[in-house]
C-alpha atoms as a PDB file:
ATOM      1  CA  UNK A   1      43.369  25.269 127.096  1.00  0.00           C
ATOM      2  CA  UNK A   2      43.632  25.683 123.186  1.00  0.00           C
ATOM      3  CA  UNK A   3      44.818  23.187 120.911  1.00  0.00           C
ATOM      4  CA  UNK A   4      47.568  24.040 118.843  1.00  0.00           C
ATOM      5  CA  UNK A   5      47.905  23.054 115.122  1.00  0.00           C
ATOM      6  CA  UNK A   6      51.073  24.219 113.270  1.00  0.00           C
ATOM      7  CA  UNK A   7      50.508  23.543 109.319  1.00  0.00           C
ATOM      8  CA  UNK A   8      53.950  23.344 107.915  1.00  0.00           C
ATOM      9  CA  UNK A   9      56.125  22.165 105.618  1.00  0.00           C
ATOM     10  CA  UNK A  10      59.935  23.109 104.736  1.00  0.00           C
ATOM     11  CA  UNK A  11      58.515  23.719 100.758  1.00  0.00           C
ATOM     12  CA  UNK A  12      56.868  26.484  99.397  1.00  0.00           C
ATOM     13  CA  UNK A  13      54.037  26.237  97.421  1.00  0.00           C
ATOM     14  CA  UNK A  14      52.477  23.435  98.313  1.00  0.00           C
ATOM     15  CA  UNK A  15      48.985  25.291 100.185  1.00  0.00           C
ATOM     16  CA  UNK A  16      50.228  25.582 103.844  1.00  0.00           C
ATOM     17  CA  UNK A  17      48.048  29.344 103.330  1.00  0.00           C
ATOM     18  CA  UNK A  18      44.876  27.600 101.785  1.00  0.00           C
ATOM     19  CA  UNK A  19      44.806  24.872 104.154  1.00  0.00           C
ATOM     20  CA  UNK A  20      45.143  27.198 107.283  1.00  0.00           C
ATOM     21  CA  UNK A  21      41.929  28.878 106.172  1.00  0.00           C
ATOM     22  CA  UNK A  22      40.023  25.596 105.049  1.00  0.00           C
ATOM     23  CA  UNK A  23      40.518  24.357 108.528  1.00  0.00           C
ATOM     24  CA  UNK A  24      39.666  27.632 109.788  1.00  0.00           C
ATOM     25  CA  UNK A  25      36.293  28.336 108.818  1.00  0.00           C
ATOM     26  CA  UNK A  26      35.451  24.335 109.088  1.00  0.00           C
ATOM     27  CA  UNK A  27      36.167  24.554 112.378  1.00  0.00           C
ATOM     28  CA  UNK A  28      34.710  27.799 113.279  1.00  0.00           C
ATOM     29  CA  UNK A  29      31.414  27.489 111.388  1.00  0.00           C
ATOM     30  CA  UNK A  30      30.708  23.832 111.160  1.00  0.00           C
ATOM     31  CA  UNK A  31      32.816  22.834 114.713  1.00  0.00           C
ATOM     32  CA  UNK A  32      31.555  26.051 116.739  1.00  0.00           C
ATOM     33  CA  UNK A  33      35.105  26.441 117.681  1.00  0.00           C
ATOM     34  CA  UNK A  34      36.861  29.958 118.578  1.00  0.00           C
ATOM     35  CA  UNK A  35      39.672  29.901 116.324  1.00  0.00           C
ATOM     36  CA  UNK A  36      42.991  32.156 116.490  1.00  0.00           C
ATOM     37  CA  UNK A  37      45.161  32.016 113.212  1.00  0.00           C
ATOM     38  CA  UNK A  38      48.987  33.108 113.560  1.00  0.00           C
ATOM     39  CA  UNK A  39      50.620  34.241 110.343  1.00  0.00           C
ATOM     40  CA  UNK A  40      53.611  33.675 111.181  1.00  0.00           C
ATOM     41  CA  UNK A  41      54.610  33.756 107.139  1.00  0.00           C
ATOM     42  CA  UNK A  42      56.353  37.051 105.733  1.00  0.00           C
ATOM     43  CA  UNK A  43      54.631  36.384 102.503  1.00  0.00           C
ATOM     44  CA  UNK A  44      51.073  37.030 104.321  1.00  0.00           C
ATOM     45  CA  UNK A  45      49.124  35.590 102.175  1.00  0.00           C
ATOM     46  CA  UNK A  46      46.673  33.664 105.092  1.00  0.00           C
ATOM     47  CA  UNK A  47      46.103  37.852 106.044  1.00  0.00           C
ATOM     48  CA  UNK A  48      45.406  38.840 102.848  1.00  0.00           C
ATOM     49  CA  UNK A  49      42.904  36.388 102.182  1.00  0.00           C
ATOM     50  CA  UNK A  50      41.214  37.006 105.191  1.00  0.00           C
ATOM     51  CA  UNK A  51      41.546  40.586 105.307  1.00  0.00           C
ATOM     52  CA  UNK A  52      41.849  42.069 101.488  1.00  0.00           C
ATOM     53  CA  UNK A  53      44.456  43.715 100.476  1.00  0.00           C
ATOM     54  CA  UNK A  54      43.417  46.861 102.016  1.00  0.00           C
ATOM     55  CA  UNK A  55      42.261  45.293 105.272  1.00  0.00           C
ATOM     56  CA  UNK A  56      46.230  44.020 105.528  1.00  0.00           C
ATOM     57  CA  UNK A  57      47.408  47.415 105.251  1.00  0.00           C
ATOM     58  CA  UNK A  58      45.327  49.093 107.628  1.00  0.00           C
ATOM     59  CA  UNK A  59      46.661  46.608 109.824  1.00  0.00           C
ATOM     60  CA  UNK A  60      50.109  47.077 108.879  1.00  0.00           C
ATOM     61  CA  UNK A  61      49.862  50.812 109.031  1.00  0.00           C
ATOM     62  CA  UNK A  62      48.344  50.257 112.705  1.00  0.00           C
ATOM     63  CA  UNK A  63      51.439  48.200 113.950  1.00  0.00           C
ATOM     64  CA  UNK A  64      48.691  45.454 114.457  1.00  0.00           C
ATOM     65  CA  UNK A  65      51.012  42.642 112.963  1.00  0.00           C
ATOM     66  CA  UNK A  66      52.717  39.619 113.932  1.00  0.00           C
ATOM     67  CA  UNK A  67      56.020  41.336 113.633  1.00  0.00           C
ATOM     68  CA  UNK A  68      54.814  44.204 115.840  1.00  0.00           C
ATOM     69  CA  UNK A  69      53.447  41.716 118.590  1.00  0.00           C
ATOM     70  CA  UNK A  70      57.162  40.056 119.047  1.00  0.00           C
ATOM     71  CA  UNK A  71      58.885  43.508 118.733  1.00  0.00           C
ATOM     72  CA  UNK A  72      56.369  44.928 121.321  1.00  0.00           C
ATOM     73  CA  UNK A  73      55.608  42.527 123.615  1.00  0.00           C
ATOM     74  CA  UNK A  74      59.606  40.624 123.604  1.00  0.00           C
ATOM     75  CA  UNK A  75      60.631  42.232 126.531  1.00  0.00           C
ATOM     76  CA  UNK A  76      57.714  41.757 128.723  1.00  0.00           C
ATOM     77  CA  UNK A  77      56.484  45.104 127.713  1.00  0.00           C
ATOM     78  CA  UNK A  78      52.503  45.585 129.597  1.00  0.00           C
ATOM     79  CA  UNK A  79      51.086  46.025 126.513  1.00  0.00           C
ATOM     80  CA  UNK A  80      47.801  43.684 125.743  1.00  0.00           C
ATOM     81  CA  UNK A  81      48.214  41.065 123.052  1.00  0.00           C
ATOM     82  CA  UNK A  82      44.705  41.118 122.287  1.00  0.00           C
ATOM     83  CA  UNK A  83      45.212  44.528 120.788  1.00  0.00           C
ATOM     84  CA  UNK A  84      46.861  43.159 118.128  1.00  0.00           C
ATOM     85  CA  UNK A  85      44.273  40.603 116.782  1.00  0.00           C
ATOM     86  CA  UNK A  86      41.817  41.346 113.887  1.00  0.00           C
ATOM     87  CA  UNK A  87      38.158  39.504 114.735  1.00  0.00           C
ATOM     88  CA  UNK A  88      35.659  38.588 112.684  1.00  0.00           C
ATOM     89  CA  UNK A  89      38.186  37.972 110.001  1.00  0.00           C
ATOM     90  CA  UNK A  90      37.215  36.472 106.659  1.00  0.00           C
ATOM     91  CA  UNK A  91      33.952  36.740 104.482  1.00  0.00           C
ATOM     92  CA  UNK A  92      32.496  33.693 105.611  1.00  0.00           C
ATOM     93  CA  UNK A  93      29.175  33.413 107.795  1.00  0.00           C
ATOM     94  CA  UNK A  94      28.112  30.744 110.187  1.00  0.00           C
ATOM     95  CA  UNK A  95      24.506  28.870 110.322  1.00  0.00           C
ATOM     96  CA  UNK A  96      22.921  32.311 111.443  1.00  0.00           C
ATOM     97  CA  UNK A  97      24.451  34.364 108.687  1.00  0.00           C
ATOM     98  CA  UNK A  98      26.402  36.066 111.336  1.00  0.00           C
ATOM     99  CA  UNK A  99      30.677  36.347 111.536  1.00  0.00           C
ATOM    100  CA  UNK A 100      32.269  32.990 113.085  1.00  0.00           C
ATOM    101  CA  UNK A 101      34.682  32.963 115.295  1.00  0.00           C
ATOM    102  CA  UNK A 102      37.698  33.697 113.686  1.00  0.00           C
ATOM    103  CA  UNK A 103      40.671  35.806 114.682  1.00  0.00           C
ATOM    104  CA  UNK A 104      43.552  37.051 112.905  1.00  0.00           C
ATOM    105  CA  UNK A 105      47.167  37.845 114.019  1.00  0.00           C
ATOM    106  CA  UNK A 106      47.673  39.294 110.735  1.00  0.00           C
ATOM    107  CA  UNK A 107      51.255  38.436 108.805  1.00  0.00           C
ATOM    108  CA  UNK A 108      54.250  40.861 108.341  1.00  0.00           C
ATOM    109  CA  UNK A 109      56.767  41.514 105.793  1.00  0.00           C
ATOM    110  CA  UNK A 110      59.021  42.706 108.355  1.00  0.00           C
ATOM    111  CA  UNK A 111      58.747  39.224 110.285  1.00  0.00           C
ATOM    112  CA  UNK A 112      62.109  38.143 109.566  1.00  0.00           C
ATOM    113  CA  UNK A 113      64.012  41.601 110.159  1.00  0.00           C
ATOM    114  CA  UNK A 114      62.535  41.646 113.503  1.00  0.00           C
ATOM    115  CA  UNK A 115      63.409  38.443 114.254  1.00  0.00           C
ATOM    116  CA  UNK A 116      67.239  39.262 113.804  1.00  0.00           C
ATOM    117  CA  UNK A 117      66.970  42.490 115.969  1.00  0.00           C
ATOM    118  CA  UNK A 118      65.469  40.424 118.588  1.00  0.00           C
ATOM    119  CA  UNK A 119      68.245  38.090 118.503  1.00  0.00           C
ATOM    120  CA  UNK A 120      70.505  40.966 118.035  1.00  0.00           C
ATOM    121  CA  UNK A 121      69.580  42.338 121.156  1.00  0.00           C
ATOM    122  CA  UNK A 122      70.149  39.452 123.065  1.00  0.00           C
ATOM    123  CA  UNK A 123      73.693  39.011 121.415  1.00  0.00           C
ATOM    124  CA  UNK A 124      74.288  41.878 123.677  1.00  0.00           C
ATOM    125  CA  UNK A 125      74.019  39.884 126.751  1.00  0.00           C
ATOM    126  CA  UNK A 126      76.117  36.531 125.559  1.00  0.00           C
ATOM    127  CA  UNK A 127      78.076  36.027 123.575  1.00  0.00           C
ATOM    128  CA  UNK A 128      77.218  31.926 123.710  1.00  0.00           C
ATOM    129  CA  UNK A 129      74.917  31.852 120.497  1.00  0.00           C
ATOM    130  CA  UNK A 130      73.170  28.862 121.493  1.00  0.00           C
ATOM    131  CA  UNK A 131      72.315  30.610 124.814  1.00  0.00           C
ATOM    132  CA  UNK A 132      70.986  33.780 122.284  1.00  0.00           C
ATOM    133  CA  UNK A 133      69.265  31.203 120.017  1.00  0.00           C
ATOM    134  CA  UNK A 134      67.420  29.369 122.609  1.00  0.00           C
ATOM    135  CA  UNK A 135      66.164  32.508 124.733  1.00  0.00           C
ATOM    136  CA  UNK A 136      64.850  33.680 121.430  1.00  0.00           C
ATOM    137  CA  UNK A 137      63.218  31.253 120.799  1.00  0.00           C
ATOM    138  CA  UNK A 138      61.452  30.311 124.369  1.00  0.00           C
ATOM    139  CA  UNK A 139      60.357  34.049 124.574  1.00  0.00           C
ATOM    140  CA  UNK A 140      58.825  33.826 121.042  1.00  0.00           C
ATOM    141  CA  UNK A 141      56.798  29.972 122.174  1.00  0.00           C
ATOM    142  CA  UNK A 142      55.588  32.112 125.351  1.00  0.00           C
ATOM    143  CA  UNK A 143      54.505  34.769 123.132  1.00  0.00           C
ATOM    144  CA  UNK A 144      52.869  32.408 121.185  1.00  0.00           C
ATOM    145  CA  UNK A 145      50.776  30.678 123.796  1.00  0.00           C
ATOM    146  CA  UNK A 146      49.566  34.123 125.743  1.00  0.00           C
ATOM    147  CA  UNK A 147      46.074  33.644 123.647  1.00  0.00           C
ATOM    148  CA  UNK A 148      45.650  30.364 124.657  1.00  0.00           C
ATOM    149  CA  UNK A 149      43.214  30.975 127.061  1.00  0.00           C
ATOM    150  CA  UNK A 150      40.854  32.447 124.560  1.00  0.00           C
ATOM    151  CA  UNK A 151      40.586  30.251 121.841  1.00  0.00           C
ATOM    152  CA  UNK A 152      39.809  26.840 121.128  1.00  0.00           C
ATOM    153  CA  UNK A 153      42.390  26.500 117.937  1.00  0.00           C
ATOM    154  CA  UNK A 154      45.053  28.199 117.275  1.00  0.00           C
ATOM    155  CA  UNK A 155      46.033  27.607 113.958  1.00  0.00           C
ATOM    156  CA  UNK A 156      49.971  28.458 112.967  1.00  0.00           C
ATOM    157  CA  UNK A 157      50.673  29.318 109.546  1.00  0.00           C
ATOM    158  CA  UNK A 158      54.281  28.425 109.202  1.00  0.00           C
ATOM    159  CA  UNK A 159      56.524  29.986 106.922  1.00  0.00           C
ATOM    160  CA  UNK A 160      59.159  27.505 104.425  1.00  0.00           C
ATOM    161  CA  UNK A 161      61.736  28.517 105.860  1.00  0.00           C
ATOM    162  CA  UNK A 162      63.224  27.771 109.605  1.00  0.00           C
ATOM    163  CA  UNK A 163      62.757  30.856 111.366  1.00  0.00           C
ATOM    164  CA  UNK A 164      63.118  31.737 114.772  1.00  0.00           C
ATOM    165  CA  UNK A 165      59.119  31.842 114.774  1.00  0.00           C
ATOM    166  CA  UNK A 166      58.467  28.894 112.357  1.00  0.00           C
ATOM    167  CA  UNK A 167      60.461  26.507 115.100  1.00  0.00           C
ATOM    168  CA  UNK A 168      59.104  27.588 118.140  1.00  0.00           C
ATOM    169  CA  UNK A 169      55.224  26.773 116.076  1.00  0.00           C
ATOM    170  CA  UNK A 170      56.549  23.571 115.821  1.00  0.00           C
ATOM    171  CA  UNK A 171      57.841  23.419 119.372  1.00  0.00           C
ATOM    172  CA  UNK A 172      54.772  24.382 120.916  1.00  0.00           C
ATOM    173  CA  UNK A 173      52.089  22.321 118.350  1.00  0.00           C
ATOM    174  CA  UNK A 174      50.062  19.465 119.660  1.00  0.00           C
ATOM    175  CA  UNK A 175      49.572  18.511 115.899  1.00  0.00           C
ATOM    176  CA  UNK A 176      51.315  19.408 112.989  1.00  0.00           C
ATOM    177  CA  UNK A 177      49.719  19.277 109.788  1.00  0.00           C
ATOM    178  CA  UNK A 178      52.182  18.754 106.779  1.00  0.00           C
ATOM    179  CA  UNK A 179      50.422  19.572 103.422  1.00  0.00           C
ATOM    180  CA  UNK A 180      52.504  18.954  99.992  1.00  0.00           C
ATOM    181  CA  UNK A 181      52.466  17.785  96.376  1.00  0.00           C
ATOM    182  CA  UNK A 182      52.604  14.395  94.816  1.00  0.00           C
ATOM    183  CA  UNK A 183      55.968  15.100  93.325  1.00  0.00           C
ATOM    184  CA  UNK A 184      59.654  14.234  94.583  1.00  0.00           C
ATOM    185  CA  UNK A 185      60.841  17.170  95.722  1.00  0.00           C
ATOM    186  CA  UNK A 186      57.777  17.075  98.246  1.00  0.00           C
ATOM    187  CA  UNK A 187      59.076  14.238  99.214  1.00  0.00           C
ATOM    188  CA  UNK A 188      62.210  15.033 100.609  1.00  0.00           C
ATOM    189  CA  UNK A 189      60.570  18.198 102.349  1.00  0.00           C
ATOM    190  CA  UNK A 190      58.273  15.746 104.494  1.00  0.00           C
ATOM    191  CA  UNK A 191      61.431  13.418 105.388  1.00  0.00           C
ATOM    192  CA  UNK A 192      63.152  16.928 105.881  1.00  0.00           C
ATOM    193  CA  UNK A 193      60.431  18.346 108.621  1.00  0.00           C
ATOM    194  CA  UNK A 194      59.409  15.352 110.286  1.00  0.00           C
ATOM    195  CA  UNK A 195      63.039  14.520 111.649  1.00  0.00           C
ATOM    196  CA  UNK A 196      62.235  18.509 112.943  1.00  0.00           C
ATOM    197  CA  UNK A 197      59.106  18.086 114.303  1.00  0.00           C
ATOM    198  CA  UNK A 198      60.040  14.446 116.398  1.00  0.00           C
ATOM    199  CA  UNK A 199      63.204  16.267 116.717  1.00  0.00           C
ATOM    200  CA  UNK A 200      65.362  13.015 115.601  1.00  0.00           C
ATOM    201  CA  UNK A 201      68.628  12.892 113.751  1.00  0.00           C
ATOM    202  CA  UNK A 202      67.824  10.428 111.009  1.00  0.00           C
ATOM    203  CA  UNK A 203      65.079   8.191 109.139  1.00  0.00           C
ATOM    204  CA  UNK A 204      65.729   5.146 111.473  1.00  0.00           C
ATOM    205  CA  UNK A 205      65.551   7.425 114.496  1.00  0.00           C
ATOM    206  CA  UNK A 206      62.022   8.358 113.362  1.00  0.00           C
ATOM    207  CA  UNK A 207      61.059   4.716 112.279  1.00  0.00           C
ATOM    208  CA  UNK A 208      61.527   3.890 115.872  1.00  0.00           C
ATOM    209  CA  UNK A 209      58.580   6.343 116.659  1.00  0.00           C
ATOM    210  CA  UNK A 210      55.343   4.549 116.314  1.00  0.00           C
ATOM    211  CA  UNK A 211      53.221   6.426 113.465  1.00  0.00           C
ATOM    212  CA  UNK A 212      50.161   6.762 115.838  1.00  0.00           C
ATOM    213  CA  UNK A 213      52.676   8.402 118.314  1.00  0.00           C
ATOM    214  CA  UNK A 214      53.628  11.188 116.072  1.00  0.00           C
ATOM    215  CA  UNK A 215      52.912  14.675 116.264  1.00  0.00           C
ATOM    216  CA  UNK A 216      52.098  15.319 112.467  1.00  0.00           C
ATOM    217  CA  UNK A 217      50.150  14.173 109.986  1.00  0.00           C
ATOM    218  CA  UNK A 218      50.715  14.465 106.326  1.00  0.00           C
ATOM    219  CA  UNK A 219      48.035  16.081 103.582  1.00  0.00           C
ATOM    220  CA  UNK A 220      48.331  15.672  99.731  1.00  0.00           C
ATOM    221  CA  UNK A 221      47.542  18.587  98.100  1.00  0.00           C
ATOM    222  CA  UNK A 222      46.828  19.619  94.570  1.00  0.00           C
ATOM    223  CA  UNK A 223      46.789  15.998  93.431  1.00  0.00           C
ATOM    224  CA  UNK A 224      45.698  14.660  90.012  1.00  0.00           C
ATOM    225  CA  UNK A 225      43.689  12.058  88.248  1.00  0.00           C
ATOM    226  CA  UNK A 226      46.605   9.874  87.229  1.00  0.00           C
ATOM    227  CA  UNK A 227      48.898   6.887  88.672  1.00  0.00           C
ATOM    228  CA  UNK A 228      51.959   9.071  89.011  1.00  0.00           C
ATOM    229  CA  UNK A 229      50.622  11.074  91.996  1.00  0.00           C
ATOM    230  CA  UNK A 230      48.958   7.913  93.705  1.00  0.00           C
ATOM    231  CA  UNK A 231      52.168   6.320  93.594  1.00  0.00           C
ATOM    232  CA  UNK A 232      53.858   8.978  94.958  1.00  0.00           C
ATOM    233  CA  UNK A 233      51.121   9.690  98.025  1.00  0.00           C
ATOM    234  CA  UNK A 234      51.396   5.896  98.739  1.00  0.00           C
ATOM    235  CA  UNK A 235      55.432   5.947  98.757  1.00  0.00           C
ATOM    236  CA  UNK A 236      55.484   9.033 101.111  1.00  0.00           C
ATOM    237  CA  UNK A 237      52.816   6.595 103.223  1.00  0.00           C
ATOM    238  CA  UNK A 238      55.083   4.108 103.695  1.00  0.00           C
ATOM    239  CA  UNK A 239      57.023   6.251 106.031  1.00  0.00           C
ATOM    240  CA  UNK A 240      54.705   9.086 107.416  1.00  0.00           C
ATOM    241  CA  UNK A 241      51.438   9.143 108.596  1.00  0.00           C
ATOM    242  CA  UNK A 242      49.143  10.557 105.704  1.00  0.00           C
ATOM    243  CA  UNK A 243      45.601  11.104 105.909  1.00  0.00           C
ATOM    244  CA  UNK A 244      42.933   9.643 103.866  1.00  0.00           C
ATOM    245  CA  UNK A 245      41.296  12.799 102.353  1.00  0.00           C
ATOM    246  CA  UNK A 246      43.526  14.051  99.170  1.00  0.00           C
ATOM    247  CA  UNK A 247      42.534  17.671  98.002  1.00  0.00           C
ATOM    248  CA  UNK A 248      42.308  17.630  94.463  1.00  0.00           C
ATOM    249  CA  UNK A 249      43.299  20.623  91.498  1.00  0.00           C
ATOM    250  CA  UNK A 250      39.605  22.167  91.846  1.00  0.00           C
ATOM    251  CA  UNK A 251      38.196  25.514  91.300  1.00  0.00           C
ATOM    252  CA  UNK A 252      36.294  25.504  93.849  1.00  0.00           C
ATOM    253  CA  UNK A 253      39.302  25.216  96.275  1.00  0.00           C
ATOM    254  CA  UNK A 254      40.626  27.860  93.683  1.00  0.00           C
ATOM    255  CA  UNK A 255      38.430  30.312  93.579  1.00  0.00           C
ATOM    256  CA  UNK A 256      37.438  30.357  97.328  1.00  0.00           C
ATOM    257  CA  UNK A 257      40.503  32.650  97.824  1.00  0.00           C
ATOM    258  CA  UNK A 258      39.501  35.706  96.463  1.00  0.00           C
ATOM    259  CA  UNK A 259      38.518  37.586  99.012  1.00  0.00           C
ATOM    260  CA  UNK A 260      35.071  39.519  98.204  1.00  0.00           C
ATOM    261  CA  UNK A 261      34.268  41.699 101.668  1.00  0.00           C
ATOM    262  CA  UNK A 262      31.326  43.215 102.074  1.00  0.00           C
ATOM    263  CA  UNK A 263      28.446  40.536 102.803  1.00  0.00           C
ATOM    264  CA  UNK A 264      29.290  37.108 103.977  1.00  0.00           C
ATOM    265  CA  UNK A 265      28.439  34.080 102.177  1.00  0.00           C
ATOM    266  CA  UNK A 266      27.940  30.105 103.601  1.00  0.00           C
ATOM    267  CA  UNK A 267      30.950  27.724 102.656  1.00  0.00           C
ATOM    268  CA  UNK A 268      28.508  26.037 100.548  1.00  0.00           C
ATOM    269  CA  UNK A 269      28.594  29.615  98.126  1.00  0.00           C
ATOM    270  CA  UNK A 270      32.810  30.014  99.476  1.00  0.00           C
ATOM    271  CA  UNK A 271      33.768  26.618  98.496  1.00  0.00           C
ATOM    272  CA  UNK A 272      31.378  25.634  95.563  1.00  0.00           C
ATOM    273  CA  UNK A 273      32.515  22.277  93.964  1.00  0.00           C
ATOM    274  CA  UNK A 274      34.977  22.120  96.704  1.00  0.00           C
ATOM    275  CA  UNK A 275      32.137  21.602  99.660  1.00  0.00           C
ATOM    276  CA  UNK A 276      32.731  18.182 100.052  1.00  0.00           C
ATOM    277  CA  UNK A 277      36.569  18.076  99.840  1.00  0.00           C
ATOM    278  CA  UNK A 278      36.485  20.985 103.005  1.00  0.00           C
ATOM    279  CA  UNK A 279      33.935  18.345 104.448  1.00  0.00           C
ATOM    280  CA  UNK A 280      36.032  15.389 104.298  1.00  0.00           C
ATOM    281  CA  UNK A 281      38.924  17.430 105.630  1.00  0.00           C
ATOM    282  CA  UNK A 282      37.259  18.452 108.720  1.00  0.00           C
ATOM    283  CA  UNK A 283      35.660  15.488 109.590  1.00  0.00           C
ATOM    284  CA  UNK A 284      39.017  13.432 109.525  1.00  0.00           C
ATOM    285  CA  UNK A 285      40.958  16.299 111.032  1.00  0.00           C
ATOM    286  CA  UNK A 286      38.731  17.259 113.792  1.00  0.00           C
ATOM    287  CA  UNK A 287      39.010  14.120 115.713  1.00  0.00           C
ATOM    288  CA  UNK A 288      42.454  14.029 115.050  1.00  0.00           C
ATOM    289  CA  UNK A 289      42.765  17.491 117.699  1.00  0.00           C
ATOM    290  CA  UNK A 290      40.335  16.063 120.016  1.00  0.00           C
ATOM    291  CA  UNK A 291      42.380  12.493 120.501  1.00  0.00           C
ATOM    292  CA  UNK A 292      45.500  15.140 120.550  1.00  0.00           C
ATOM    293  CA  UNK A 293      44.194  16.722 123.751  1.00  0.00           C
ATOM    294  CA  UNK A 294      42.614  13.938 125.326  1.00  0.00           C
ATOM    295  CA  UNK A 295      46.440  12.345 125.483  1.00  0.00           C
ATOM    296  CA  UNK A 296      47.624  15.491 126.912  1.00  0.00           C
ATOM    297  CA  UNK A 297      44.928  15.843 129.215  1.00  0.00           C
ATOM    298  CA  UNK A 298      46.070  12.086 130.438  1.00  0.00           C
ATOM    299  CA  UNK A 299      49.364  12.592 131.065  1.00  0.00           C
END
């Protein structure tokens, strides 16, 4: 059964796309994992690092996108979801030079327009819109799950916004992974999704949830070298669960985004000064999915 990690936040900009792929390839190359990566993001940009530009559009013009796969597939039409998915994806290589395991549901700008003729089309059938809303969105979590069998990690790359998709990714995540930026305004977007994610009503509903019972975990991104971001990293600790590795404003984390094709190169050569921030990710990560699935395995 794969593990599902959604890596969200309800804030743009803060390297939910970046972070998807880090974990990706540490995973797949250093972990030995099969890993599946949803874009689930109309902005795409998880696809179009892994794929190029061009790669993207070929798989656009192919109807081999996320937004295809719901249209498609919605109804319980027989077609095969593994159609859909790009392999090999990325320009990484493993220990033996070779592709990792990586797969690609590739991203869509038509995401959110299919979305609303999905829910359009069950309109049709009640007129209750919490009835439409909620069969929406259970079709789209089953459509979600139908590679789990496959894969070892699915990785969900959420979009800001609260779409149809982006909830049932949180619905359906064993983990959630919450990246965001030492600054204010990242702070309300954590308080903002983690009420979402342990689906509670207020702050001292979620207090009551014991921090090693919760379903995310919280990752400061671009920080700096100065007191200003520590303080605000610690003050967002005092109510979430945030983990100990901080990625810093590198260009190693940078420049690892621009996708080259062609021959693959080690994360040593993709990452450069970066290395050992992807290392430090992954090694305090990884266990964090394994004790994830050994609690669901329990119960």
């Amino acid at each position: 059964m794969a593990f599902f990690a959604a890596v969200a936040n309800r804030k743009g900009g803060v390297g939910k796309s970046t972070i998807t792929v880090m974990l990706a390839h540490a995973l797949a190359v250093w972990g030995s994992k099969r890993v599946l990566i949803l874009d689930l993001d109309s902005q795409c940009n998880t696809s179009l690092i892994l794929l190029g530009g061009q790669g993207w559009n070929e798989a656009r013009k192919a109807e081999r996108t996320i937004a295809d796969y719901f249209f498609d597939l919605f109804d319980g039409n027989t077609v095969m979801p593994k159609d859909y998915l790009i392999h090999g994806a990325g320009d990484v290589a493993g220990a033996n030079g070779k592709a990792p395991t990586i797969s690609l549901l590739p991203g869509s700008l038509m995401l959110e327009d299919v979305q609303g003729e999905l829910y359009l089309k069950q309109a049709k059938e009640s007129n209750d819109p919490d009835i439409v809303a909620n069969r929406v969105g259970g079709r789209i979590q089953m459509l979600l799950r139908k590679f789990e069998g496959n894969y070892d990690v699915v990785l969900l790359d959420c979009p800001p916004g609260l779409s149809f998709a982006a909830l049932a990714a949180l619905k359906i995540a064993d983990r959630v992974i919450v990246p965001f930026r030492p600054d204010y305004v990242s702070e309300l977007a954590v308080d903002r999704i983690a009420l979402i994610i342990e689906d509670k009503r207020n702050q001292d509903a979620l207090d009551e949830v014991p921090v090693a019972d919760r379903r995310y975990v919280c990752l400061a991104n671009y920080v700096r070298e100065n007191g200003r971001d520590r303080l605000l990293i610690e003050e967002i600790g005092l109510k979430h669960p945030v983990l100990y590795t901080q990625l810093p404003m590198r260009d190693g984390i940078a420049n690892a985004f621009d996708y080259i094709g062609g021959n693959r190169q080690s994360l040593a050569d993709k990452y450069g000064n970066a290395t050992e921030d992807l290392r430090r990710l992954y090694d305090e990560v990884s266990p964090l999915l394994s004790d994830r699935q050994s609690k669901i395995a329990a119960q």
